[in-house]
PDB file of N, CA and C in Angstrom:
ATOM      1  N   UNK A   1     109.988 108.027 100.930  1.00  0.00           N
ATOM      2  CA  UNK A   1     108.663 108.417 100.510  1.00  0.00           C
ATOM      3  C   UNK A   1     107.625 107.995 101.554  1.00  0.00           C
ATOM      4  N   UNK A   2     107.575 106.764 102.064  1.00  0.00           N
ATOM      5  CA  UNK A   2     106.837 106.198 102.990  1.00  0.00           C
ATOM      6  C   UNK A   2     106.850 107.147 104.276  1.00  0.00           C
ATOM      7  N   UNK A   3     108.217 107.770 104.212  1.00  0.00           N
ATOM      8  CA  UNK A   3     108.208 108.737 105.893  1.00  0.00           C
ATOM      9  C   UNK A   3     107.362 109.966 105.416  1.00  0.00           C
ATOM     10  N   UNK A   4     107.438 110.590 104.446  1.00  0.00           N
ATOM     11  CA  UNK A   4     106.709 111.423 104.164  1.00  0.00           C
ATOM     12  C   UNK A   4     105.251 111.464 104.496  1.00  0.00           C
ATOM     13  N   UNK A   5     104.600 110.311 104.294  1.00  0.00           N
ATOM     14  CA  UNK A   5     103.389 110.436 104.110  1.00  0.00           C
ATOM     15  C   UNK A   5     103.124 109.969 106.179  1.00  0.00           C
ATOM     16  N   UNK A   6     103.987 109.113 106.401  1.00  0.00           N
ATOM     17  CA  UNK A   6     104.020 109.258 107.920  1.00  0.00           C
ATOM     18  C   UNK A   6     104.257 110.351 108.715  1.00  0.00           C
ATOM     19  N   UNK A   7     104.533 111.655 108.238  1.00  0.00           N
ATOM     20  CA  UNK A   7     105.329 112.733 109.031  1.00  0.00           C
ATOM     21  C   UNK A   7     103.974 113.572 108.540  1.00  0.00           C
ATOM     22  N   UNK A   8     103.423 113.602 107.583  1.00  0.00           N
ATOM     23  CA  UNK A   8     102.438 114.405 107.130  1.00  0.00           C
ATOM     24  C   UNK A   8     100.935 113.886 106.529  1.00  0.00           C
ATOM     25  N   UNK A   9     100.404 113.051 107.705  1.00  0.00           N
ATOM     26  CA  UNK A   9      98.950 112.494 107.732  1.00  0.00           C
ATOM     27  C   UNK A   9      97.742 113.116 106.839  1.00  0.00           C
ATOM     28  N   UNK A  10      97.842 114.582 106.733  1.00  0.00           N
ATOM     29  CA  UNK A  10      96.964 115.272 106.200  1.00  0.00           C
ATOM     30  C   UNK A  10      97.128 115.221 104.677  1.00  0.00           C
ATOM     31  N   UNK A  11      98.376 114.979 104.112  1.00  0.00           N
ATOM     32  CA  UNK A  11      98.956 114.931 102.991  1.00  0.00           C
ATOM     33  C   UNK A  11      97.904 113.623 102.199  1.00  0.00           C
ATOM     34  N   UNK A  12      98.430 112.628 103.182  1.00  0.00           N
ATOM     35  CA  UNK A  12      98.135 110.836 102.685  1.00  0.00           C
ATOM     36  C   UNK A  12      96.364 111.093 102.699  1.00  0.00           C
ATOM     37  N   UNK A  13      95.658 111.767 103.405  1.00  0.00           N
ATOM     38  CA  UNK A  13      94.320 111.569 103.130  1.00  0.00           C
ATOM     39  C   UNK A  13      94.155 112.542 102.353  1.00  0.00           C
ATOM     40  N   UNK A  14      94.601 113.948 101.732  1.00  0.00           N
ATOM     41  CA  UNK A  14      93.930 114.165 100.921  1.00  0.00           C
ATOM     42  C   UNK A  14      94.142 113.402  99.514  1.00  0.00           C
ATOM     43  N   UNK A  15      95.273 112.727  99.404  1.00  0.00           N
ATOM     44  CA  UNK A  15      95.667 111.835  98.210  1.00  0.00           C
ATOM     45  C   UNK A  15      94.468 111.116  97.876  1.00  0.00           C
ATOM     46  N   UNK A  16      94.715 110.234  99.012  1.00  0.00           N
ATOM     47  CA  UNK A  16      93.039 109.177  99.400  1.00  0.00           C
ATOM     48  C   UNK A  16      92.093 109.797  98.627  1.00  0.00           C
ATOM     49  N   UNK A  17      91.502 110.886  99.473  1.00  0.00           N
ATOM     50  CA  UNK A  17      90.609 111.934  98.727  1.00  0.00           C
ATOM     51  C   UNK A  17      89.938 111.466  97.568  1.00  0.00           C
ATOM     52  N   UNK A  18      91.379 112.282  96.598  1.00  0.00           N
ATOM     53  CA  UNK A  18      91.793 112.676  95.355  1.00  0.00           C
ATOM     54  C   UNK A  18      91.523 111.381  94.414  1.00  0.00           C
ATOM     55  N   UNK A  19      91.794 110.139  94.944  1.00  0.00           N
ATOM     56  CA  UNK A  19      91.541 109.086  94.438  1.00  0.00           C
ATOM     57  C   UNK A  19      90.800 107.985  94.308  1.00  0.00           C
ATOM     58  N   UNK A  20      89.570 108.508  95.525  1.00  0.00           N
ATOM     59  CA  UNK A  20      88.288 107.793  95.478  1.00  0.00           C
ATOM     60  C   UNK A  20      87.833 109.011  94.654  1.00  0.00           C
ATOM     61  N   UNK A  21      87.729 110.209  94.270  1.00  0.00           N
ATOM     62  CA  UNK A  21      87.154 111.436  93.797  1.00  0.00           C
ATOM     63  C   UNK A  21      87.170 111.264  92.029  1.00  0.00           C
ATOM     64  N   UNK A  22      88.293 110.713  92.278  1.00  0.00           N
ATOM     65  CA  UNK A  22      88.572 110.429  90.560  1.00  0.00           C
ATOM     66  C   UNK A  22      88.461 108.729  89.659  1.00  0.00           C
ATOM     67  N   UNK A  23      88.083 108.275  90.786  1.00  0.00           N
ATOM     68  CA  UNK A  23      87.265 107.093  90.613  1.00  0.00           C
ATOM     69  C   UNK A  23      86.157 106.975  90.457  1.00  0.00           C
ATOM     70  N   UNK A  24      85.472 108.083  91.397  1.00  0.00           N
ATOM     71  CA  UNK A  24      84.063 108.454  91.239  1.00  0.00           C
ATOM     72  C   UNK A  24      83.268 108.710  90.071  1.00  0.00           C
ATOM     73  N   UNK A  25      84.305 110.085  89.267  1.00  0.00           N
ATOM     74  CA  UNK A  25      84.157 110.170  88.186  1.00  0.00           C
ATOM     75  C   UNK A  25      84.220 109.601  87.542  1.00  0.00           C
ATOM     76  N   UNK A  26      85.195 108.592  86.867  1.00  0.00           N
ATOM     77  CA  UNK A  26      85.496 107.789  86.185  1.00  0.00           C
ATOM     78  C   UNK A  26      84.140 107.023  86.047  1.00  0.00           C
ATOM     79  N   UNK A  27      83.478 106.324  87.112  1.00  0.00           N
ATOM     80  CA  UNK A  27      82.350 105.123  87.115  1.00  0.00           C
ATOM     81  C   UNK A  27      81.087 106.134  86.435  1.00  0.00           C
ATOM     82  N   UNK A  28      81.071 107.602  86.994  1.00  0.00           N
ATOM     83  CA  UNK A  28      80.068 108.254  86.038  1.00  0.00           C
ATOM     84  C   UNK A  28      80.016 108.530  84.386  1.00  0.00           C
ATOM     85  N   UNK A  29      81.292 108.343  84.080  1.00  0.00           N
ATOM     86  CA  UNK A  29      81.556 108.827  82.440  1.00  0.00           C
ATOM     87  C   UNK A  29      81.706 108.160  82.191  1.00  0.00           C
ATOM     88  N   UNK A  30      81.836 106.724  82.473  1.00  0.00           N
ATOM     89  CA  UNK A  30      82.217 105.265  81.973  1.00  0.00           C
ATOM     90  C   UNK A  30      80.844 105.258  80.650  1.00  0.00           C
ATOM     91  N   UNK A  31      80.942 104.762  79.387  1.00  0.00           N
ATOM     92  CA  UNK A  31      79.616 104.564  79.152  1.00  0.00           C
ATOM     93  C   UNK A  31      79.351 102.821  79.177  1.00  0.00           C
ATOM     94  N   UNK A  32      78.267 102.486  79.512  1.00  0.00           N
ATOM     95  CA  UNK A  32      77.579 101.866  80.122  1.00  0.00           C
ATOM     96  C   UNK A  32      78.463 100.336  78.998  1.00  0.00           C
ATOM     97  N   UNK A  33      78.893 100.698  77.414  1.00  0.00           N
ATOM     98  CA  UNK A  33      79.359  99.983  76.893  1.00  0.00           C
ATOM     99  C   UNK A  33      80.827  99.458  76.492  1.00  0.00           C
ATOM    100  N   UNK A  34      81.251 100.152  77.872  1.00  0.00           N
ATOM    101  CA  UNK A  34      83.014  99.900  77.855  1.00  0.00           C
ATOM    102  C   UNK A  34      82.417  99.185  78.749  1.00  0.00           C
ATOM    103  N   UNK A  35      81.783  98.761  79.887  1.00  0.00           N
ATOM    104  CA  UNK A  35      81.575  97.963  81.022  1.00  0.00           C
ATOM    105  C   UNK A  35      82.208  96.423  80.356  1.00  0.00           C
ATOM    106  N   UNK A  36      83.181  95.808  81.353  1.00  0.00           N
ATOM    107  CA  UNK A  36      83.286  94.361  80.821  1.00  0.00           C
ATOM    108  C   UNK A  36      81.497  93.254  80.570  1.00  0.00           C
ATOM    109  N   UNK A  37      82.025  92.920  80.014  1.00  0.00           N
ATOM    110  CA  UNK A  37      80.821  91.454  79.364  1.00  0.00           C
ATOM    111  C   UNK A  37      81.380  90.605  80.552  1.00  0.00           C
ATOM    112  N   UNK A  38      80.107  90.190  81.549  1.00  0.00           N
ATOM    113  CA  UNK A  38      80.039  89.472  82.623  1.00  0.00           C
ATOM    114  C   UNK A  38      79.017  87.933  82.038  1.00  0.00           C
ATOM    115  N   UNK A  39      80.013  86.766  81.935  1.00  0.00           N
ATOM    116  CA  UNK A  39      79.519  85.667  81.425  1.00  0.00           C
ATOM    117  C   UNK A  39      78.266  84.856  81.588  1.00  0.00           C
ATOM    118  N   UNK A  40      77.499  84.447  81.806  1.00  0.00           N
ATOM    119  CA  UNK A  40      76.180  83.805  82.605  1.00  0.00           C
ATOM    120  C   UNK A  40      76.971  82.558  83.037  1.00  0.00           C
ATOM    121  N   UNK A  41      76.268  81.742  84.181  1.00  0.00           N
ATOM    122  CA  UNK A  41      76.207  80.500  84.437  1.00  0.00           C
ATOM    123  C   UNK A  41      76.079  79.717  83.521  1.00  0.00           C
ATOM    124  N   UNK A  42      76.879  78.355  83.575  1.00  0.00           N
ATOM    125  CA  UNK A  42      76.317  77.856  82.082  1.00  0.00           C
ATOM    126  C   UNK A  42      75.266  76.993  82.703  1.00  0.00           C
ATOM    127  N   UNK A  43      74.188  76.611  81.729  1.00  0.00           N
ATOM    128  CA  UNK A  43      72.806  76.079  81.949  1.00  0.00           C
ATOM    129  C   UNK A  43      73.418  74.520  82.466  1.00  0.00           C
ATOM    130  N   UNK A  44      72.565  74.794  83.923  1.00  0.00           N
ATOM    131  CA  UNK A  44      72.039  73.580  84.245  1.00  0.00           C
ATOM    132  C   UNK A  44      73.242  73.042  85.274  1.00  0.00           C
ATOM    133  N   UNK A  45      73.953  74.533  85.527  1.00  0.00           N
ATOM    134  CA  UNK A  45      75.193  74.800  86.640  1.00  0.00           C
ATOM    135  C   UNK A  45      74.933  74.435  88.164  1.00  0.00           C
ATOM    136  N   UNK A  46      75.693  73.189  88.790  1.00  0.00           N
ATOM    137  CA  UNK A  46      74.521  73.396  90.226  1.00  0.00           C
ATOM    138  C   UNK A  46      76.187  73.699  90.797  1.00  0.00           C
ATOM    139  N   UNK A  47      76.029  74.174  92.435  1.00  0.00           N
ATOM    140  CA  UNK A  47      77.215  74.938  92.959  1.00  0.00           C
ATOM    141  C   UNK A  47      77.465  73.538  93.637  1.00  0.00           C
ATOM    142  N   UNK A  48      78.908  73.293  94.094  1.00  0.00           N
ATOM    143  CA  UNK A  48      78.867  72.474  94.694  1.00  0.00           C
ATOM    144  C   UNK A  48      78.332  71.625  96.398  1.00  0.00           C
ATOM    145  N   UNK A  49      78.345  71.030  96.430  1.00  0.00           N
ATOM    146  CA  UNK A  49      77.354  70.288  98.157  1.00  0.00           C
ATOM    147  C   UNK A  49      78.682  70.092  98.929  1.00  0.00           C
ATOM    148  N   UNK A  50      78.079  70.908 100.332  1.00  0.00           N
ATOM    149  CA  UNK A  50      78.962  71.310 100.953  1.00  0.00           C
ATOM    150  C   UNK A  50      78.640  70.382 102.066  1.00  0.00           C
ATOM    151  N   UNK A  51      79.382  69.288 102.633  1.00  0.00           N
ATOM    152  CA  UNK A  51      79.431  68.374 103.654  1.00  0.00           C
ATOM    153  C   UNK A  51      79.554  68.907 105.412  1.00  0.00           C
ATOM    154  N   UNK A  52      79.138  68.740 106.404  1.00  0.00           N
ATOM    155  CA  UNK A  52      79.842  69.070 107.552  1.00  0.00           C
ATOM    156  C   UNK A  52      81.416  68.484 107.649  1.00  0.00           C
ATOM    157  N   UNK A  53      82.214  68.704 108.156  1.00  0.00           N
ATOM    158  CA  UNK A  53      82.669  68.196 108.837  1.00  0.00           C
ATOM    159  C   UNK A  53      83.347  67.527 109.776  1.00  0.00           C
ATOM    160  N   UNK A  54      83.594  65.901 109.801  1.00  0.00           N
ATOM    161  CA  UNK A  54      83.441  65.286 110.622  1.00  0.00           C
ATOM    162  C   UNK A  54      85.114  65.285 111.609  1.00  0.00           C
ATOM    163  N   UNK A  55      84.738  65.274 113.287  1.00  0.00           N
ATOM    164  CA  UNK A  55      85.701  65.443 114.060  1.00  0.00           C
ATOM    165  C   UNK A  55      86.229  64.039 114.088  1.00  0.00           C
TER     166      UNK A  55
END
């Protein structure tokens, strides 16, 4: 299968294509409330302190 798509380049990108194309769609018909629930920071979250360093 792998030689296939090596012997016939034009093949493998229109796949490509085909599958950013239908991804595309997908993100347009998605409705806005299937989207996953993205958590907040919890309050009062600091990121951690990042040191140089030392040689």
């Amino acid at each position: 299968m792998l030689k296939t798509f090596i012997q016939r380049p034009v093949l493998s990108t229109v796949i490509s294509i085909i599958i950013v194309v239908l991804g595309i769609i997908g993100l347009m018909t998605l409705p806005v409330e299937q989207y996953p629930d993205i958590a907040p920071l919890p309050y009062g979250y600091q990121p951690p302190i990042v040191e140089p360093m030392q040689k």
